[in-house]
C-alpha atoms as a PDB file:
ATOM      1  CA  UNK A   1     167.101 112.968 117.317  1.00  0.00           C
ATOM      2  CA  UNK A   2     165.361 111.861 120.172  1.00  0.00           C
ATOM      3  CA  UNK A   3     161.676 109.987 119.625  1.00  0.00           C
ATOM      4  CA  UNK A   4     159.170 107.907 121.186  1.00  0.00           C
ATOM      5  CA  UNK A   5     159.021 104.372 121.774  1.00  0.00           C
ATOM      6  CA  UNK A   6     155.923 101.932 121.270  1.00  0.00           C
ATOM      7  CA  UNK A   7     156.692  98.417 122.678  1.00  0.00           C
ATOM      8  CA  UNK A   8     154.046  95.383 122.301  1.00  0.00           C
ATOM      9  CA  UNK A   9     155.012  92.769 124.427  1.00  0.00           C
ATOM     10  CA  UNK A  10     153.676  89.612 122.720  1.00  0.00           C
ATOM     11  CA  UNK A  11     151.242  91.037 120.577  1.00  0.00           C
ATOM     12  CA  UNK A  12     148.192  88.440 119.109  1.00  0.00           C
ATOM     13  CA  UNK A  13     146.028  90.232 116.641  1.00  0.00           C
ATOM     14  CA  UNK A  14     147.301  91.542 113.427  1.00  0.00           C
ATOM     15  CA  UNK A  15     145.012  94.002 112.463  1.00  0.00           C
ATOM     16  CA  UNK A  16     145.811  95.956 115.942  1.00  0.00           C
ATOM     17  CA  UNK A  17     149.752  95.919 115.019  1.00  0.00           C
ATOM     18  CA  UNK A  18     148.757  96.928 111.891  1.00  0.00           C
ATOM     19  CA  UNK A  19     147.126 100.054 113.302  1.00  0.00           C
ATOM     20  CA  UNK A  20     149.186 100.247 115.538  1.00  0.00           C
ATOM     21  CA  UNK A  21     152.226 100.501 113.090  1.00  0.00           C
ATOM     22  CA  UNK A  22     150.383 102.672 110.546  1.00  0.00           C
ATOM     23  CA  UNK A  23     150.086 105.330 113.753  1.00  0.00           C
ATOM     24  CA  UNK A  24     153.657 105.282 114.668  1.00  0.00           C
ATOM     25  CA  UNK A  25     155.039 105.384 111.137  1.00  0.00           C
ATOM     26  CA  UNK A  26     152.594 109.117 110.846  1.00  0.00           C
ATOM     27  CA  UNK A  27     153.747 110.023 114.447  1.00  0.00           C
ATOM     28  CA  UNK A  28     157.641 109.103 113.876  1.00  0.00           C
ATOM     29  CA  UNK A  29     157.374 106.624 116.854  1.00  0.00           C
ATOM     30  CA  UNK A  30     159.681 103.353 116.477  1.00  0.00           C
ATOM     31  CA  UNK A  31     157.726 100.038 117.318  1.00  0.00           C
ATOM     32  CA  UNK A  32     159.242  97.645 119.049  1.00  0.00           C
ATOM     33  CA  UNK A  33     157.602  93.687 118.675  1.00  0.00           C
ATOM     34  CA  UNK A  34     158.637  91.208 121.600  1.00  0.00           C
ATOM     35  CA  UNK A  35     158.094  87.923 120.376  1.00  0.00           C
ATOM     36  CA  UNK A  36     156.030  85.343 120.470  1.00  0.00           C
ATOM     37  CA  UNK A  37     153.694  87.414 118.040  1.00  0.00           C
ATOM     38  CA  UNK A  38     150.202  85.528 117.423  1.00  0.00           C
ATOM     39  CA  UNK A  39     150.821  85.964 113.454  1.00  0.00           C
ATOM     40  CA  UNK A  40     153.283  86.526 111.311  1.00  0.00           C
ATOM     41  CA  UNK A  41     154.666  89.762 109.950  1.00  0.00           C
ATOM     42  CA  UNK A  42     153.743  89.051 106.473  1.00  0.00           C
ATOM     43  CA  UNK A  43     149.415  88.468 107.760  1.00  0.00           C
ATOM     44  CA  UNK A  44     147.052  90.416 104.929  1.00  0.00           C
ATOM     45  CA  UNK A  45     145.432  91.950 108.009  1.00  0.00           C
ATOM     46  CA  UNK A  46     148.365  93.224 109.257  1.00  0.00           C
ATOM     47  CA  UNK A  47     149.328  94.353 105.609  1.00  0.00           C
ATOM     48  CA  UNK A  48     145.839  96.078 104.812  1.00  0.00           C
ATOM     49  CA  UNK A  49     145.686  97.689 108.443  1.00  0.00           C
ATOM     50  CA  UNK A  50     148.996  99.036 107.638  1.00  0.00           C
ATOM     51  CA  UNK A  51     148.313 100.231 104.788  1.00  0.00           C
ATOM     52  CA  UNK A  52     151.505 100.992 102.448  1.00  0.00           C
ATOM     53  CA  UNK A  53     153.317 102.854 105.389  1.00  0.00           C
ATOM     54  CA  UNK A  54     154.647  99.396 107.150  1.00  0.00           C
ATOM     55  CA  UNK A  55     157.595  99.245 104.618  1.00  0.00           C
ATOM     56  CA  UNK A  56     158.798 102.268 106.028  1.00  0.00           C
ATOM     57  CA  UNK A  57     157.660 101.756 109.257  1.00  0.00           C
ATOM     58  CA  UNK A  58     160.978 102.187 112.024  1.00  0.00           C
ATOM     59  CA  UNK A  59     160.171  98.491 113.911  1.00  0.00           C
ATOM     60  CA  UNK A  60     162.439  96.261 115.758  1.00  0.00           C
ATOM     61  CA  UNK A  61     161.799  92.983 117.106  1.00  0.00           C
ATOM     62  CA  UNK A  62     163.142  91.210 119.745  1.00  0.00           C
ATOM     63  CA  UNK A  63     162.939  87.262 120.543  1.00  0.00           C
ATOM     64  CA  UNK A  64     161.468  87.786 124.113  1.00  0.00           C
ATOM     65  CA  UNK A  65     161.217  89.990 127.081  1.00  0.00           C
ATOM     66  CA  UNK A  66     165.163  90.142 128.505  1.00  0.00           C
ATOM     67  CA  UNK A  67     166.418  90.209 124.540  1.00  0.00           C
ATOM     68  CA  UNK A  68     164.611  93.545 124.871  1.00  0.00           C
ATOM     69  CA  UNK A  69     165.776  94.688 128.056  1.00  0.00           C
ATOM     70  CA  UNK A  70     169.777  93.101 127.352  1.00  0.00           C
ATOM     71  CA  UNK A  71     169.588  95.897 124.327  1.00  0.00           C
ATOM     72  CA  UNK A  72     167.734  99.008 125.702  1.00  0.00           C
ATOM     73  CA  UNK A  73     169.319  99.084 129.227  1.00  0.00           C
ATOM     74  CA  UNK A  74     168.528 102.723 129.767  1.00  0.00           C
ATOM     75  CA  UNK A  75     164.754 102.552 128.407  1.00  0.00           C
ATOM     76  CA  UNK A  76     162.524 104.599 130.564  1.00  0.00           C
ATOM     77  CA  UNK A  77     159.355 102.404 130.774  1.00  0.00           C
ATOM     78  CA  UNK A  78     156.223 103.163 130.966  1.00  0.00           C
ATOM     79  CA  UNK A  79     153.506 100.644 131.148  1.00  0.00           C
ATOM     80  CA  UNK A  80     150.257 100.734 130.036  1.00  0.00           C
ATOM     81  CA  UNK A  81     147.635  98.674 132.299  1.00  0.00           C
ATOM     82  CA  UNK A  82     144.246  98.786 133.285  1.00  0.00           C
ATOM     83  CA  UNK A  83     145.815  97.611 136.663  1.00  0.00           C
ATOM     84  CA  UNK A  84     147.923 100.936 136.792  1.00  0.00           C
ATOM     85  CA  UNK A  85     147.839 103.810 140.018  1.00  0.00           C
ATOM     86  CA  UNK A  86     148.451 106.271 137.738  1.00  0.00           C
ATOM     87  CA  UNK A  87     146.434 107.934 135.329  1.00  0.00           C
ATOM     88  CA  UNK A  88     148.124 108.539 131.707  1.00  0.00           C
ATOM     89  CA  UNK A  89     147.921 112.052 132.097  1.00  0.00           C
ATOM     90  CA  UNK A  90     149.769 112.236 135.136  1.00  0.00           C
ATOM     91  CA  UNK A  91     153.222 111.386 134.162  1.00  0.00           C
ATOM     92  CA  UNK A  92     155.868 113.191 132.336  1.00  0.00           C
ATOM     93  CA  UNK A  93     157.041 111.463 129.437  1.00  0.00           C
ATOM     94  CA  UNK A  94     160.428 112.607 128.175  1.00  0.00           C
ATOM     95  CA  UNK A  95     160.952 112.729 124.754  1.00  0.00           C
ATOM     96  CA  UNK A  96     162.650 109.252 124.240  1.00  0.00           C
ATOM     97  CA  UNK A  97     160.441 107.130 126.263  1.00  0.00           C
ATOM     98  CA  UNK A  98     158.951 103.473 125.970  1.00  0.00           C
ATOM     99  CA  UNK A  99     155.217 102.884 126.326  1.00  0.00           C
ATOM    100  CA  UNK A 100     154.765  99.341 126.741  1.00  0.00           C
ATOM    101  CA  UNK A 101     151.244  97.510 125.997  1.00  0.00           C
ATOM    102  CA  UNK A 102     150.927  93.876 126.644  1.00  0.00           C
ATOM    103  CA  UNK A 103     148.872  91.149 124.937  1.00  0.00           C
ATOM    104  CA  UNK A 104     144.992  91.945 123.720  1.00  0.00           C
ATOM    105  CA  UNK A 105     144.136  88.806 125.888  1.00  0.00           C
ATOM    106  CA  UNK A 106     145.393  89.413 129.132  1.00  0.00           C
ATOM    107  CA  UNK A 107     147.687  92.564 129.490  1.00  0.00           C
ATOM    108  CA  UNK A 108     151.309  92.584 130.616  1.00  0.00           C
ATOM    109  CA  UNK A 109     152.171  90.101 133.345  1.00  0.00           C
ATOM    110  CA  UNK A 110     152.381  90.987 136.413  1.00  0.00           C
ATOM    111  CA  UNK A 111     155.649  89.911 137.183  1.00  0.00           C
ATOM    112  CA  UNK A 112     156.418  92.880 135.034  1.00  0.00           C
ATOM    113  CA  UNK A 113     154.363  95.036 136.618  1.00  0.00           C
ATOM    114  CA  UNK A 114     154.994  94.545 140.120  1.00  0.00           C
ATOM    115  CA  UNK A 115     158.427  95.780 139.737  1.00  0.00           C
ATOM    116  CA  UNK A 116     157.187  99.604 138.237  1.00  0.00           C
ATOM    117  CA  UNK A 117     154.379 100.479 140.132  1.00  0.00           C
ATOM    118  CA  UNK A 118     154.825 104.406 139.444  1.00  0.00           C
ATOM    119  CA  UNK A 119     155.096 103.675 135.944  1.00  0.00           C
ATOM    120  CA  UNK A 120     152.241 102.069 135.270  1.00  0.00           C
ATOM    121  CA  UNK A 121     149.527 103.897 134.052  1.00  0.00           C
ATOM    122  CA  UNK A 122     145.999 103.414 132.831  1.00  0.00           C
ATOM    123  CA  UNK A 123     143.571 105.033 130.995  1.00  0.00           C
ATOM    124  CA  UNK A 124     140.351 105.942 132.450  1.00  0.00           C
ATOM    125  CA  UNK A 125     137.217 104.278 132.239  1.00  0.00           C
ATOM    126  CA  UNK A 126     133.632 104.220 133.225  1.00  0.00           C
ATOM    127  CA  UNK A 127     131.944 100.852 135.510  1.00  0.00           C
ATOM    128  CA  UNK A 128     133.363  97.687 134.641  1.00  0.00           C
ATOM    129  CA  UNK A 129     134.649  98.315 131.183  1.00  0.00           C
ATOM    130  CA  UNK A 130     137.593  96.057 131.428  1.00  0.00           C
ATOM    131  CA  UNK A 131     140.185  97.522 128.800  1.00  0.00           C
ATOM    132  CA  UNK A 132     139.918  99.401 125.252  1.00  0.00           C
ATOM    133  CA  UNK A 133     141.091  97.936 122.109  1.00  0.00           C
ATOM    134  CA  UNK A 134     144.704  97.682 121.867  1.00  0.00           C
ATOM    135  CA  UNK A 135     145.234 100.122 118.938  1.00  0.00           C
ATOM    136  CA  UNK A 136     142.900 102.788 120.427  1.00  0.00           C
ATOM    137  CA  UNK A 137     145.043 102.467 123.987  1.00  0.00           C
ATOM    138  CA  UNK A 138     148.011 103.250 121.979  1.00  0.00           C
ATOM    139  CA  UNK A 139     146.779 106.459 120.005  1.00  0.00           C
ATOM    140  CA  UNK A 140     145.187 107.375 123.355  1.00  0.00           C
ATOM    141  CA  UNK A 141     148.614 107.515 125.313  1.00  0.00           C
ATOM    142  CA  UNK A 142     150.817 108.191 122.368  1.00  0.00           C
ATOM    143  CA  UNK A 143     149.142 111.226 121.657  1.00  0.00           C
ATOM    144  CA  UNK A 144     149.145 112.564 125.436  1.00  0.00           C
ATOM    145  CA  UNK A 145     152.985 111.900 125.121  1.00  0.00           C
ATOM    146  CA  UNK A 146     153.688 113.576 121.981  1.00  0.00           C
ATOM    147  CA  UNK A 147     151.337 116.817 123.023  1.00  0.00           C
ATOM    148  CA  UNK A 148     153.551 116.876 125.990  1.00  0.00           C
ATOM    149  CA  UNK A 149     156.471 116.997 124.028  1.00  0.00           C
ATOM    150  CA  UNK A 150     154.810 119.792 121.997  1.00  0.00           C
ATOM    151  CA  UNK A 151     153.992 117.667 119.323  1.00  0.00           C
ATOM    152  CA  UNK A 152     158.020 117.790 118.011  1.00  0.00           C
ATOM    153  CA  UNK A 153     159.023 118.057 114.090  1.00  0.00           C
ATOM    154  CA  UNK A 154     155.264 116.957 113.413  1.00  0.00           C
ATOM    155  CA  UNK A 155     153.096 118.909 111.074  1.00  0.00           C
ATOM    156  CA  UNK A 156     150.220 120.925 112.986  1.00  0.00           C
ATOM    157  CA  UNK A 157     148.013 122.759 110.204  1.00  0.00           C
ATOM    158  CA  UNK A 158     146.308 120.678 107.663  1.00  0.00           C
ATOM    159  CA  UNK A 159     145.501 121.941 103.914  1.00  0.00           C
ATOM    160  CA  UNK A 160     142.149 121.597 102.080  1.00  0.00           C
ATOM    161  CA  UNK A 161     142.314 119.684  98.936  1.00  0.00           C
ATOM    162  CA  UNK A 162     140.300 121.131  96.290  1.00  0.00           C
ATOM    163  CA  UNK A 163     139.563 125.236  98.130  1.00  0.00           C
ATOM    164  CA  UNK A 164     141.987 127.518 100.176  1.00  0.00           C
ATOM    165  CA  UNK A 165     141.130 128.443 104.079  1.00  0.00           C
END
């Protein structure tokens, strides 16, 4: 079964992974952690942003950039910039692809970037704003992929509690 990818490339603040996590675990979206992380795995942020869910969370991690390239060689890339030509909403993303978000501090390199200029994308934004928070880019894009992909095996009617629609 075919699924989306989330990649953070060197990710710094826990709570945001934690989010970030707790999103793909209800989407059924692996996460994929490229190291150096600014905390460890085991940070009560990440844990409480998380919630329960990150024990069943589908997350590898990788020990830099070309450990994550050397063992997804056919990874369709996208990546997810405020420097990006595109906007999000503008690419197909097939049903298996990587969305790649850099570093809350300062984005992914451009080294990176230079080499995948149609697959960088950005989200829109009024003025000067100069990025959104890292967990909020992620639901943003995610979501645009999975609606795309018609929202696959994922529940799409909720149920009241307590009374009956």
């Amino acid at each position: 079964m075919a699924h989306l990818n989330i990649v953070l490339y060197e990710p710094e603040i826990p709570g945001n992974t934690g989010n970030i996590g707790r999103t793909c675990y209800a989407t059924g979206t692996r996460l994929h952690l490229i190291e150096p992380l600014g905390f460890i795995l085991n940070d009560k942020t990440l844990q409480r942003a998380g919630m329960d869910y990150w024990k069943n969370l589908d997350v590898i991690r990788y020990d830099d950039w070309q450990d994550f390239l050397d063992k997804n060689p056919d990874a369709k890339i996208y990546y997810a910039t405020t420097k990006g030509k595109h906007v999000h909403t503008e690419v197909q993303y097939e049903e298996d692809a990587y969305i790649m978000f850099g570093p809350e501090s300062r984005g992914i390199p451009e080294e990176i970037l230079v080499e995948h200029p149609d697959e960088c994308v950005r989200i829109p934004m009024m003025g000067e704003t100069r990025s959104l928070n890292l967990s909020n880019s992620v639901a943003v894009i995610l979501y645009e992929a999975l609606r795309q992909n018609d929202f696959s095996q994922m529940k799409l009617e909720g149920e009241l509690h307590r009374l009956h629609w």
